[in-house]
N, C-alpha and C. Protein backbone atom coordinates (compact mmCIF):
# COMPACT_ATOMS: atom_id res chain seq x y z
N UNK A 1 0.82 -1.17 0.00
CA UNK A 1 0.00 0.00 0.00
C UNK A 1 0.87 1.25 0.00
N UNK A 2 1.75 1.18 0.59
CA UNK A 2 3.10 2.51 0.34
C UNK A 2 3.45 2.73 -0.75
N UNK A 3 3.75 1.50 -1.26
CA UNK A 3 4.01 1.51 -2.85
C UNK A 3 3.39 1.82 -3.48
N UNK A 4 2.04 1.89 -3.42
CA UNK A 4 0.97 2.67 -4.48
C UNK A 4 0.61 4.31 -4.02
N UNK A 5 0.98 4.13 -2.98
CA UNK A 5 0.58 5.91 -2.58
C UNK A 5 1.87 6.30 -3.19
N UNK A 6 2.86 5.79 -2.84
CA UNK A 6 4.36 6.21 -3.69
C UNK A 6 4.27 6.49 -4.82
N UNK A 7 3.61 5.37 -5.52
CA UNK A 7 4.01 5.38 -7.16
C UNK A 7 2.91 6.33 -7.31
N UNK A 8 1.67 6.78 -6.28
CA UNK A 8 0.70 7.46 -7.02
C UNK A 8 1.02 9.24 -6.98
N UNK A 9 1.72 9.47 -5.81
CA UNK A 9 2.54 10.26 -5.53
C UNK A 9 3.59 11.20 -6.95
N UNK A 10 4.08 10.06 -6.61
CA UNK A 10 5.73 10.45 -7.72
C UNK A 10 4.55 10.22 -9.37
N UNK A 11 4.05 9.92 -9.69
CA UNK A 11 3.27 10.03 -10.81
C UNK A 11 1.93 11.30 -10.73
N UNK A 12 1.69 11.90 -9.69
CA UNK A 12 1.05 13.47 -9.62
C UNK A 12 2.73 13.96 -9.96
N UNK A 13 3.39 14.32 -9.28
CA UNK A 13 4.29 15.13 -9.33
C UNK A 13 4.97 14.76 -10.71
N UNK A 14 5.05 13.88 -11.39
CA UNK A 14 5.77 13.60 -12.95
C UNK A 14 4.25 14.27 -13.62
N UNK A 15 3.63 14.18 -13.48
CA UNK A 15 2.28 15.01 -13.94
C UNK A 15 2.11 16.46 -14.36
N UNK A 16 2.34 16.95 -13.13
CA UNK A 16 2.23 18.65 -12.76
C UNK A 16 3.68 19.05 -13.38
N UNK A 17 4.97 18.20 -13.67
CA UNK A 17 6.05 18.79 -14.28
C UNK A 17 6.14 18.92 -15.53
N UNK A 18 4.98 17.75 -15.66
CA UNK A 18 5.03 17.40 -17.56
C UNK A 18 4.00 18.65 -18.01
N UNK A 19 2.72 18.64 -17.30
CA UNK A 19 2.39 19.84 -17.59
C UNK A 19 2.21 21.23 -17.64
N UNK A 20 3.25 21.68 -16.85
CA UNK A 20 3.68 22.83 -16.68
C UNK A 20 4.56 23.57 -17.16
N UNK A 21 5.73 22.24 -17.39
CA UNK A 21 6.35 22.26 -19.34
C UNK A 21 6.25 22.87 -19.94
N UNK A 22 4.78 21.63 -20.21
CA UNK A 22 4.19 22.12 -21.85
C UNK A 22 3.74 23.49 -21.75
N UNK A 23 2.81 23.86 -20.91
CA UNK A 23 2.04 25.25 -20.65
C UNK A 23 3.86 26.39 -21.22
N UNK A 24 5.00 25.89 -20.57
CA UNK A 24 5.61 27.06 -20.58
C UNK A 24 6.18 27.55 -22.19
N UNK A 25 6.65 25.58 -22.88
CA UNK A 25 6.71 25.79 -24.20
C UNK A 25 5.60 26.34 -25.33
N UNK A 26 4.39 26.31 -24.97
CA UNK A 26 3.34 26.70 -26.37
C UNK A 26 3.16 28.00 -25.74
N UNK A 27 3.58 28.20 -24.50
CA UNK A 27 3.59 30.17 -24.47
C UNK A 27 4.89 30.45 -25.36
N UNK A 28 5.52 30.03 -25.36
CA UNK A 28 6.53 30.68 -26.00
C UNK A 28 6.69 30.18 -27.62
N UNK A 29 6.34 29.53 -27.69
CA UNK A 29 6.20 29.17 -29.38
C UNK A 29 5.42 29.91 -30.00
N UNK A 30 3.89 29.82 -29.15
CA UNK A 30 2.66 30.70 -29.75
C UNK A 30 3.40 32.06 -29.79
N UNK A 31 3.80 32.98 -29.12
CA UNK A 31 4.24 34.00 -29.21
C UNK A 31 5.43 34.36 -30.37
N UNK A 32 6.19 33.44 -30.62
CA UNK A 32 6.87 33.77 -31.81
C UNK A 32 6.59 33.19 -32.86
N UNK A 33 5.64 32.40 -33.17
CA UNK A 33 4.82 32.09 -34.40
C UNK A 33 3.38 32.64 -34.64
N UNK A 34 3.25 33.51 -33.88
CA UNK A 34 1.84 34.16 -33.82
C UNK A 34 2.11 35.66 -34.45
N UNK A 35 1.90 35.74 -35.72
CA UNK A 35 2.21 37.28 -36.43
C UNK A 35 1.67 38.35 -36.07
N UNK A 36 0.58 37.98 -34.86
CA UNK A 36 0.22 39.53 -34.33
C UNK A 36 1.06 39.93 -33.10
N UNK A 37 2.33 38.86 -32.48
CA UNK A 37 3.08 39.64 -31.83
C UNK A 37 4.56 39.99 -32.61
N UNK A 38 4.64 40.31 -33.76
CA UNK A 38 5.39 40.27 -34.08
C UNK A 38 5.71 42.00 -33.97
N UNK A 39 7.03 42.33 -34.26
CA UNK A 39 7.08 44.18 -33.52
C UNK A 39 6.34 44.91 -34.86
N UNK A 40 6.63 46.09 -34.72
CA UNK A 40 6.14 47.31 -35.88
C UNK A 40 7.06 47.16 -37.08
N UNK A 41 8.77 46.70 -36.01
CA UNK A 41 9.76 46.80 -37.08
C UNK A 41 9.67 45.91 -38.10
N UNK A 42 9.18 44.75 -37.79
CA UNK A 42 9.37 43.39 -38.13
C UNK A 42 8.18 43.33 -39.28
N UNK A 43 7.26 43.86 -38.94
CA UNK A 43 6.41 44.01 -40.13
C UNK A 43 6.13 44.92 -40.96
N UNK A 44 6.98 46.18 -40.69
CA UNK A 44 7.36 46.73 -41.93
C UNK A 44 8.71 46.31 -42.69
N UNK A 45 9.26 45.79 -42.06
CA UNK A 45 10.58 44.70 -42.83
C UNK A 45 9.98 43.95 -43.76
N UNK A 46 8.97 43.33 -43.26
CA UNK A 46 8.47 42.32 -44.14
C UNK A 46 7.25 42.79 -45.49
N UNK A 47 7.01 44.23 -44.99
CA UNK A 47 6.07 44.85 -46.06
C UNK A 47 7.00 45.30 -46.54
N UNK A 48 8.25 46.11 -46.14
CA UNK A 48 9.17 46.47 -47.56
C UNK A 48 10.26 45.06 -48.53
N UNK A 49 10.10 44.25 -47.69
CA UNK A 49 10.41 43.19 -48.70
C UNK A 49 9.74 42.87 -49.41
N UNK A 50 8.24 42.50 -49.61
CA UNK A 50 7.89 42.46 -50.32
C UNK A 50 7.12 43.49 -51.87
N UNK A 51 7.53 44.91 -51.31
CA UNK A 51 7.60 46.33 -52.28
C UNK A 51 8.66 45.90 -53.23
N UNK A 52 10.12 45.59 -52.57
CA UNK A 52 11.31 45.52 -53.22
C UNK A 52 11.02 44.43 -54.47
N UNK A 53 10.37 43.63 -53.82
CA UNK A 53 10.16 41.99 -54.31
C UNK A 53 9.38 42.30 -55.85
N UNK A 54 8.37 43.31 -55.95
CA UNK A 54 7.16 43.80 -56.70
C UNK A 54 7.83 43.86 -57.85
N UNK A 55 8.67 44.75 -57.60
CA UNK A 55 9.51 46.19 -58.55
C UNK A 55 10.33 45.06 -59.22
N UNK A 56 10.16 44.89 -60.45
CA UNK A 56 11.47 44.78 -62.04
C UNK A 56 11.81 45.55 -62.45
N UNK A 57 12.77 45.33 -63.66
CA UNK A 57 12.90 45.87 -64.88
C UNK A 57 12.87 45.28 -66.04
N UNK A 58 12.19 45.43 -67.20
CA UNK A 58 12.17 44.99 -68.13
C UNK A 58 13.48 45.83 -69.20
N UNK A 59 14.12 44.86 -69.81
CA UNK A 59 15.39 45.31 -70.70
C UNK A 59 15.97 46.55 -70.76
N UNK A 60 16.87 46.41 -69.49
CA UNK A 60 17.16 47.46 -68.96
C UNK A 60 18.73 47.57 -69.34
N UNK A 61 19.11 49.00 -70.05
CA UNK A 61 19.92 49.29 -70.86
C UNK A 61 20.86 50.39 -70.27
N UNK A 62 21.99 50.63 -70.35
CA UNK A 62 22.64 51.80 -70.35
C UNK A 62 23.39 52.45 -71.39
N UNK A 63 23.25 53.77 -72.15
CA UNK A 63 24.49 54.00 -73.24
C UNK A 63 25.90 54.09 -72.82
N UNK A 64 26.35 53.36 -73.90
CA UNK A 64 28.16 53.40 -73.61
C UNK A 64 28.99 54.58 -73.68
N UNK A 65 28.94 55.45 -72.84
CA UNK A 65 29.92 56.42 -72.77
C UNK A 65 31.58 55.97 -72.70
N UNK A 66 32.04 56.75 -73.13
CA UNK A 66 33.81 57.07 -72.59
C UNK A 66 34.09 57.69 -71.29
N UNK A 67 33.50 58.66 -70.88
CA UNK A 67 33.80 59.66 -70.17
C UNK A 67 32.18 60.27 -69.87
N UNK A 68 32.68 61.31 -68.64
CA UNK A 68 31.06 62.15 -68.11
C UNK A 68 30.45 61.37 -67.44
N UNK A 69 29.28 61.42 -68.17
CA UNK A 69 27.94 60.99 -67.79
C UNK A 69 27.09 60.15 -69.42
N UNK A 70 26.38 59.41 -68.52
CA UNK A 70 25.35 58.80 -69.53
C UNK A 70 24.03 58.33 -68.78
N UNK A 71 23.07 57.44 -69.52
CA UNK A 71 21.97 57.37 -69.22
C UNK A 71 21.39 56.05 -69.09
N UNK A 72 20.46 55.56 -67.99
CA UNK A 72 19.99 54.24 -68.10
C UNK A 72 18.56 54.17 -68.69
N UNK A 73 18.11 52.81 -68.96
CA UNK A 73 16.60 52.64 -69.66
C UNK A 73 16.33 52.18 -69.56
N UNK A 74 14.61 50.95 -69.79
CA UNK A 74 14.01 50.21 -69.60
C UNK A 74 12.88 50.44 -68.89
N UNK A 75 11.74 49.38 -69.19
CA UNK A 75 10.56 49.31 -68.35
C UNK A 75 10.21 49.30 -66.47
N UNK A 76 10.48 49.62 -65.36
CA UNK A 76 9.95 49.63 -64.45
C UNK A 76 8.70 48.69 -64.37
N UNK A 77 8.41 47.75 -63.93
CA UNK A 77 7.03 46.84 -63.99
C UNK A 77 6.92 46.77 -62.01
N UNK A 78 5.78 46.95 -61.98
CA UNK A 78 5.36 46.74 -60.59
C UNK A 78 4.55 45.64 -60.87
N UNK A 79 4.75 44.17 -59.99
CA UNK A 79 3.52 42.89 -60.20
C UNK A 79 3.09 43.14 -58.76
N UNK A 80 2.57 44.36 -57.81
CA UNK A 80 2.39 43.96 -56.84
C UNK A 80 0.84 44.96 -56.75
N UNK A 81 0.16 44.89 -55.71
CA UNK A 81 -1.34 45.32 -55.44
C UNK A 81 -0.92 46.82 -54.58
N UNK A 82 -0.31 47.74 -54.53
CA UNK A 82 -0.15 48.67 -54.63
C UNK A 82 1.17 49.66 -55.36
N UNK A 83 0.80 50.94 -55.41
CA UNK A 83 1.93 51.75 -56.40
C UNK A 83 2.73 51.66 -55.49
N UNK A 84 4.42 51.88 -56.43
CA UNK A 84 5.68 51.74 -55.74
C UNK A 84 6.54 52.61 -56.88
N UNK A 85 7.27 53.94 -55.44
CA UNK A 85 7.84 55.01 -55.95
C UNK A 85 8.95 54.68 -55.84
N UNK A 86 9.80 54.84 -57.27
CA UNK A 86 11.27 54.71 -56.87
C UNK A 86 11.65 56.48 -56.42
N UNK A 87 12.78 56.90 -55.89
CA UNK A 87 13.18 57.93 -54.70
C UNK A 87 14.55 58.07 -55.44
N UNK A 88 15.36 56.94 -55.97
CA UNK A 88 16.70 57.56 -55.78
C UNK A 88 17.64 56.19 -56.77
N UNK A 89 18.35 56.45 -57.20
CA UNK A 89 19.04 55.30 -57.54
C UNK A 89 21.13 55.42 -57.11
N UNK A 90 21.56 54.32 -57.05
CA UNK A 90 23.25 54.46 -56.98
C UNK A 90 23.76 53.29 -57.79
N UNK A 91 24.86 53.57 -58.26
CA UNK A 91 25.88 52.53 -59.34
C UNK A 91 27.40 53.13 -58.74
N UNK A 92 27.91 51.67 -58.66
CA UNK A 92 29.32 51.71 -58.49
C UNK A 92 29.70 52.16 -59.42
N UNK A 93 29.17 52.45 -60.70
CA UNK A 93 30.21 53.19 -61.78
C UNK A 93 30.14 54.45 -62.03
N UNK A 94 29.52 55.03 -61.52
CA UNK A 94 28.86 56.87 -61.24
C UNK A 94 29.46 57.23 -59.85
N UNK A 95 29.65 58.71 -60.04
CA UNK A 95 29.75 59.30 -58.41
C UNK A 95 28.20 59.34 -57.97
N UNK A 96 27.23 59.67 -58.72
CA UNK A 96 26.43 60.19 -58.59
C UNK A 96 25.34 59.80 -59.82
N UNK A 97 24.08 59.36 -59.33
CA UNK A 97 22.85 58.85 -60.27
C UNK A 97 21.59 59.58 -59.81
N UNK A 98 20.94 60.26 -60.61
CA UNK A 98 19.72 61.03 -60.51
C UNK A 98 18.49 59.96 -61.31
N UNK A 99 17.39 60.94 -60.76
CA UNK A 99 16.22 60.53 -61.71
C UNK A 99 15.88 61.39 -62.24
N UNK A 100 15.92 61.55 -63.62
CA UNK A 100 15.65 62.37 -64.53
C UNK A 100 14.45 62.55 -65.13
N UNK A 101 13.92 63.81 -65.99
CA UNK A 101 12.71 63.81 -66.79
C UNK A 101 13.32 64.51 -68.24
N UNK A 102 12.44 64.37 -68.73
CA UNK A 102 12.71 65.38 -70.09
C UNK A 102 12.09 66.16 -69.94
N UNK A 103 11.91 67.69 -70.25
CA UNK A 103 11.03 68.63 -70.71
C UNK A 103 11.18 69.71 -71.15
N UNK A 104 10.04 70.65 -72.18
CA UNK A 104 10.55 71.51 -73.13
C UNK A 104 10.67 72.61 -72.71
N UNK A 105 11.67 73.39 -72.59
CA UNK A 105 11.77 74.70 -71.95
C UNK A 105 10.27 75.66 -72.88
N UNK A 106 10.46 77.35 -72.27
CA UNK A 106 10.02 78.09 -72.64
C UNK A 106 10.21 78.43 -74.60
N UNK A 107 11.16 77.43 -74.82
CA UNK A 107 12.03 78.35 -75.69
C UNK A 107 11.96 77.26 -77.19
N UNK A 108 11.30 75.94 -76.73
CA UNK A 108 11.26 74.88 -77.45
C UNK A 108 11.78 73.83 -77.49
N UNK A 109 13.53 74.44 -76.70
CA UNK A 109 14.23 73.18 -76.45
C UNK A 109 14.20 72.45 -75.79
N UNK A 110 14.55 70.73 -75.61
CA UNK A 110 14.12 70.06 -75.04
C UNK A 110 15.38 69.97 -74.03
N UNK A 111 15.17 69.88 -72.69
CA UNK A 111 16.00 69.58 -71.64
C UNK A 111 16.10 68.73 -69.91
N UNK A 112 16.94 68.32 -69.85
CA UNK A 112 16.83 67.22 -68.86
C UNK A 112 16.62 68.14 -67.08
N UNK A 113 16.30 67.50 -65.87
CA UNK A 113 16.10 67.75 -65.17
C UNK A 113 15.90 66.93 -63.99
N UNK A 114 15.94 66.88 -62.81
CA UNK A 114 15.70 66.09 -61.87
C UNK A 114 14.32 66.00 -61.72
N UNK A 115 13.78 64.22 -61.43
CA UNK A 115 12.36 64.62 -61.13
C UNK A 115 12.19 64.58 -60.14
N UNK A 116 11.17 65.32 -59.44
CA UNK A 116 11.11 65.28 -58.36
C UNK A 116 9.87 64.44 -57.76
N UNK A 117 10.08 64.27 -56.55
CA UNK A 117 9.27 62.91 -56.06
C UNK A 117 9.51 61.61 -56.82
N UNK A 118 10.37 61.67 -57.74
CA UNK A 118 10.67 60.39 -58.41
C UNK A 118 9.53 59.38 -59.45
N UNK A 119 9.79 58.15 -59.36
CA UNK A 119 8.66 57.68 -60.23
C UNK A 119 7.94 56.74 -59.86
N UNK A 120 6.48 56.88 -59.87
CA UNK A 120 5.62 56.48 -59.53
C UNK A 120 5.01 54.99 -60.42
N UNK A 121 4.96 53.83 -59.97
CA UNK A 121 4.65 52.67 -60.86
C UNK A 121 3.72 52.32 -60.38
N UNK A 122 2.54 52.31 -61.21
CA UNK A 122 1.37 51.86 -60.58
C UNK A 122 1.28 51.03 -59.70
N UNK A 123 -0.06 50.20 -59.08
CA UNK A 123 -0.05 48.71 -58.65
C UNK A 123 -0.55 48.00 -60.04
N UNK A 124 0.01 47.24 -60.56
CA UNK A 124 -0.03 46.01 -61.62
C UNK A 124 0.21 47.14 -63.01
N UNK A 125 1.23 48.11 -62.95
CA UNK A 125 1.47 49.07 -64.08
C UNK A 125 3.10 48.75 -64.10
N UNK A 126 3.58 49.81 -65.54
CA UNK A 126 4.68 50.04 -65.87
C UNK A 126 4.99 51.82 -65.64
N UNK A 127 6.16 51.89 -65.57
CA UNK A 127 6.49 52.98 -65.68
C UNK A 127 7.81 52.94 -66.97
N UNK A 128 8.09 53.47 -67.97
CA UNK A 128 8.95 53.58 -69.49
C UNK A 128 9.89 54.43 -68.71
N UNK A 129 11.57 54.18 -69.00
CA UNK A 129 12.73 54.88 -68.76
C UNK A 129 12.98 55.05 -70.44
N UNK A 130 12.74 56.29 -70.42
CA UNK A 130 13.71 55.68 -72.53
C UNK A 130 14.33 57.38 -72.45
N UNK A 131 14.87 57.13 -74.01
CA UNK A 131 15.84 58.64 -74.40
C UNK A 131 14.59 59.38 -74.79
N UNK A 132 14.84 60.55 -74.50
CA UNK A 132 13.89 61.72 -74.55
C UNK A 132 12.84 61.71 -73.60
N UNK A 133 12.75 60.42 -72.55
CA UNK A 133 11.55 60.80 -71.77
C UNK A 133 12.29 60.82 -70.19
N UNK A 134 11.53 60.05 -69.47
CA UNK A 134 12.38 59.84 -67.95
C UNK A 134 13.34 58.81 -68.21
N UNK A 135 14.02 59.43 -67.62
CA UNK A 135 15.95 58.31 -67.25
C UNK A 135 16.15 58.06 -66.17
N UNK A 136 17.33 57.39 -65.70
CA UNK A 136 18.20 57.31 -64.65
C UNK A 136 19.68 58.15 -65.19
N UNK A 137 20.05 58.85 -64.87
CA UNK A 137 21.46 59.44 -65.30
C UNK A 137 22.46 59.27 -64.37
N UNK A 138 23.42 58.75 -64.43
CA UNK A 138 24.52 57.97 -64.10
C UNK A 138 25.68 59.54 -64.53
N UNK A 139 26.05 60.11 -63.67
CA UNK A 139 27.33 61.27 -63.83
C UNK A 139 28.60 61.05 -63.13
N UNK A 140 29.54 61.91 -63.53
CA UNK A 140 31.08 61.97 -63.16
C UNK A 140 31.66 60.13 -63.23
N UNK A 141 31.00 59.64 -64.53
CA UNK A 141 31.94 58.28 -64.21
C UNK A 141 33.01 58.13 -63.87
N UNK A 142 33.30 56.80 -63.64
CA UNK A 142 34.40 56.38 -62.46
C UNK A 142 35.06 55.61 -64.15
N UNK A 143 34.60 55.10 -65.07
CA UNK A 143 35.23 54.80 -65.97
C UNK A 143 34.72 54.20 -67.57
N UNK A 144 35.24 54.08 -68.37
CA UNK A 144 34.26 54.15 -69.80
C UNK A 144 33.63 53.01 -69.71
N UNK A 145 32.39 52.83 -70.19
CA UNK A 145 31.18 52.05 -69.96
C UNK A 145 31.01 51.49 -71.53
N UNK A 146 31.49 50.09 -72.10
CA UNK A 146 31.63 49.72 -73.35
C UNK A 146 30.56 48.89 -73.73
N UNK A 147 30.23 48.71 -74.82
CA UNK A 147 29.01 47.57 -75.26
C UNK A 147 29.17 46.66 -74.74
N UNK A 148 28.09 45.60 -74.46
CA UNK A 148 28.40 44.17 -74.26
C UNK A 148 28.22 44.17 -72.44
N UNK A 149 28.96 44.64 -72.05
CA UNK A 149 29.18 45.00 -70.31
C UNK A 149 28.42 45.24 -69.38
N UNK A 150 27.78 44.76 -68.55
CA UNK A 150 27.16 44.97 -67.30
C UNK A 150 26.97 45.96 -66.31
N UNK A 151 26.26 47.29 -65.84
CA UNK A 151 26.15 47.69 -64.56
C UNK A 151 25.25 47.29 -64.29
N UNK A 152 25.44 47.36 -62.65
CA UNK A 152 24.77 47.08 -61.81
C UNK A 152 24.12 48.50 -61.20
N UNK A 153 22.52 48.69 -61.26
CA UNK A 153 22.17 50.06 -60.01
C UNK A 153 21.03 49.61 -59.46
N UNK A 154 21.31 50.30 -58.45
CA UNK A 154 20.55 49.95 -56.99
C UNK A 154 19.49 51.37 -56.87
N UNK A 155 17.95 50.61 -57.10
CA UNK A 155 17.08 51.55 -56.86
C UNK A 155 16.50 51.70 -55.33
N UNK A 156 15.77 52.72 -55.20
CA UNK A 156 15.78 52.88 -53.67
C UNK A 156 14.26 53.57 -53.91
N UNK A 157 13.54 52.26 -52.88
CA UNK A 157 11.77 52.63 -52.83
C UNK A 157 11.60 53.78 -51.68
N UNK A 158 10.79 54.75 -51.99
CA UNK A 158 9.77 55.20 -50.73
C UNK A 158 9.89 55.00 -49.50
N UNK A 159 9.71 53.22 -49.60
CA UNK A 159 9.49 52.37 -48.04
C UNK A 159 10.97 52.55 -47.75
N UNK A 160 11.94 52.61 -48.51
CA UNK A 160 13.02 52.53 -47.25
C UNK A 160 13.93 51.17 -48.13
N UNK A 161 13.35 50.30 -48.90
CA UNK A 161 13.85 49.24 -49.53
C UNK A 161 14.50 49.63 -50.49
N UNK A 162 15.13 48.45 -51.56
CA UNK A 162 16.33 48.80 -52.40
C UNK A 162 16.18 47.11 -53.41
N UNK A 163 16.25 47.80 -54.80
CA UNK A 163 16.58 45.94 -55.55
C UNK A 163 17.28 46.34 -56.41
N UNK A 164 17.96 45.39 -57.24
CA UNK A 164 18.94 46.17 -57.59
C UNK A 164 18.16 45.49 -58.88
N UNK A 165 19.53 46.40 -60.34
CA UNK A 165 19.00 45.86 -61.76
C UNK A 165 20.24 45.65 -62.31
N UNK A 166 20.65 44.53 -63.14
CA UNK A 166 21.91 44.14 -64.10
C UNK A 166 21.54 45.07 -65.25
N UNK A 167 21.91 45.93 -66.05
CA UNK A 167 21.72 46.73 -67.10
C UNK A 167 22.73 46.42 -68.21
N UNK A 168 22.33 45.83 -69.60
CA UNK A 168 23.63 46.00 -70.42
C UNK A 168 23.77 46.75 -71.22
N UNK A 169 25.26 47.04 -71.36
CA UNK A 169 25.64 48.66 -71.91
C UNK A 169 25.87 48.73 -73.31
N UNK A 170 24.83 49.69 -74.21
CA UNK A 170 25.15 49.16 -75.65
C UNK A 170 25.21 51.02 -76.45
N UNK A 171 25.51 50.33 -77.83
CA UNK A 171 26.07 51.77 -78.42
C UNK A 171 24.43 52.59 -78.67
N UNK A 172 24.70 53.56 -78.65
CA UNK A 172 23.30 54.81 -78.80
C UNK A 172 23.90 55.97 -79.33
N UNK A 173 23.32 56.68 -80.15
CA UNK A 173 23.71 57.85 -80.41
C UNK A 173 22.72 58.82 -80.42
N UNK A 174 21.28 58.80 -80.31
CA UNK A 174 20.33 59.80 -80.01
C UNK A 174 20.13 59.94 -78.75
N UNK A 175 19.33 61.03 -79.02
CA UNK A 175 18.39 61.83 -77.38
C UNK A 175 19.44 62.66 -76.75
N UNK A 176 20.35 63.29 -77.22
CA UNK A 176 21.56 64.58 -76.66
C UNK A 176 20.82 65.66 -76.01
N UNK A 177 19.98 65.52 -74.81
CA UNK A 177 19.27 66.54 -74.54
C UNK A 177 20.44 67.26 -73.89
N UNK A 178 19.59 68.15 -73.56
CA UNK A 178 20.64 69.82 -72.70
C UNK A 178 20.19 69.38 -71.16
N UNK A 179 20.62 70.01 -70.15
CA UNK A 179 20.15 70.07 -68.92
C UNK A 179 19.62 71.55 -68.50
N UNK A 180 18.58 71.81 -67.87
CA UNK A 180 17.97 72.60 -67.68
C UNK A 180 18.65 73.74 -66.86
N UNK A 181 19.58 72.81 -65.78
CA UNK A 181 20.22 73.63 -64.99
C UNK A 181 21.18 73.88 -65.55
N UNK A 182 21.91 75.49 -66.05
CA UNK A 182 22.85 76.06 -66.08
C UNK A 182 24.17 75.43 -66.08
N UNK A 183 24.45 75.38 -64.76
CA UNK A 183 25.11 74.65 -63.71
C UNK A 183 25.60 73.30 -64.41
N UNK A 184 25.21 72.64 -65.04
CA UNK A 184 25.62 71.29 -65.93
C UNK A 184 25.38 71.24 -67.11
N UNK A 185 25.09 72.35 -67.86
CA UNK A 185 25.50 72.16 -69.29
C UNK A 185 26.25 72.08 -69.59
N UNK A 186 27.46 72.30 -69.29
CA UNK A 186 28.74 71.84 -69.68
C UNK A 186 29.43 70.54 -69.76
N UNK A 187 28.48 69.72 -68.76
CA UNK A 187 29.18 68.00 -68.74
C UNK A 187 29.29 67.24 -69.76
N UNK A 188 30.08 66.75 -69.64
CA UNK A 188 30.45 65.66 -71.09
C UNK A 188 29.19 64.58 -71.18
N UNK A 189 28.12 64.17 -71.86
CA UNK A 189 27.45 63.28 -72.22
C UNK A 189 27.92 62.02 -72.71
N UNK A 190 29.00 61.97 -72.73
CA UNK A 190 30.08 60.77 -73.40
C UNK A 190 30.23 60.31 -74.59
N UNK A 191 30.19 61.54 -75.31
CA UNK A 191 29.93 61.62 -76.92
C UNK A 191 29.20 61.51 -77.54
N UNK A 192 29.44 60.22 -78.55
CA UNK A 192 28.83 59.73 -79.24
C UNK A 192 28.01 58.45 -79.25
N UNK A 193 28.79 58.06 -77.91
CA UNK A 193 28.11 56.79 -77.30
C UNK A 193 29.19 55.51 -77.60
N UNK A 194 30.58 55.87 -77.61
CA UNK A 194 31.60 54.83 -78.13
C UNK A 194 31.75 53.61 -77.46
C-alpha cells in the first residue's frame, strides 16, 4: 500500500512537471509564431520586402559612354497590389545617379532635369525609362562604360527598400538633350556613345 501511494505520488508530481512544461513551451512558441506579436519593425521589414520583391525591370539598358555621364533605360514593372515610388538610384560606376525627366523649356528646347518625387509605378502598371523621356542618369563616371558589359544600379523605394538591376551597356547615339540647370551644361554626355 506505500508503494501505491508512492508510485501514485511520484506520478502526480511527474504530472504537474510534464504539464507545466508544456504550458511554458506553447507560451513561448505561440508568441513567436503568432504574427500579431510580431514588432512594428518586423512588419514593416516584411512589407518592404515584399515592395522591393514587386519592382522589375524589363530590358534594362545603359548607353556606352567614354567619359562624363550617360543614361539608363528600360521598363519599371510593378507585379504587386499597390503603387511603388522609386526615390533615388546608386551605381558603383557613377559618383552620382539622378532621376531624370525630359522637358521643353520656354524656348522649345528640349531639356533634362531632376524629377522630383521620383517615379511612380502603378499597382499592376509600368512605368517607361527611354531617351527623350524619364531616365536614370549615371554622372562623373568612375570609368568608360563599353558595349556588351554589365552595370549594376541599386534603386531605392519610398518604403526605405532597395533591388537592384543588371543593365547592359550598348552603343546609342540619339536623345543629346541639354540640362535645364545652367550649372551642368557643360558636362560631357560621353559623346557619341563609343
Amino acid at each position: 500500500m506505500l508503494h501505491t501511494r508512492l508510485a501514485a505520488a511520484l506520478g502526480a508530481a511527474v504530472l504537474t512537471l510534464t504539464l507545466g512544461a508544456c504550458g511554458d513551451d506553447s507560451t513561448e512558441g505561440s508568441s513567436a509564431a503568432d504574427p500579431s506579436s510580431a514588432s512594428p519593425t518586423d512588419a514593416a521589414a516584411g512589407s518592404a520586402d515584399i515592395e522591393a520583391a514587386s519592382l522589375s525591370m524589363r530590358d534594362p539598358w545603359v548607353k556606352s559612354a567614354a567619359t562624363g555621364m550617360t543614361a539608363a533605360f528600360g521598363t519599371l514593372v510593378n507585379a504587386g497590389d499597390s503603387d511603388i515610388t522609386v526615390t533615388a538610384a546608386t551605381s558603383d560606376v557613377a559618383t552620382t545617379t539622378e532621376l531624370h525627366e525630359t522637358v521643353q523649356n520656354d524656348d522649345g528646347a528640349v531639356a533634362m532635369q531632376p524629377k522630383e518625387g521620383g517615379f511612380t509605378i502603378p499597382a499592376g502598371g509600368e512605368h517607361e525609362l527611354a531617351p527623350g523621356g524619364d531616365h536614370l542618369m549615371l554622372m562623373d563616371l568612375g570609368r568608360a562604360l563599353k558595349p556588351g558589359e554589365a552595370v549594376t544600379i541599386r534603386l531605392e523605394l519610398e518604403d526605405g527598400s532597395t533591388t537592384e538591376v543588371d543593365a547592359t551597356v550598348k552603343k546609342f547615339t540619339g536623345a543629346d538633350e541639354k540640362y535645364q540647370d545652367h550649372d551642368m551644361a557643360d558636362m560631357d554626355m560621353g559623346g557619341s556613345g563609343s
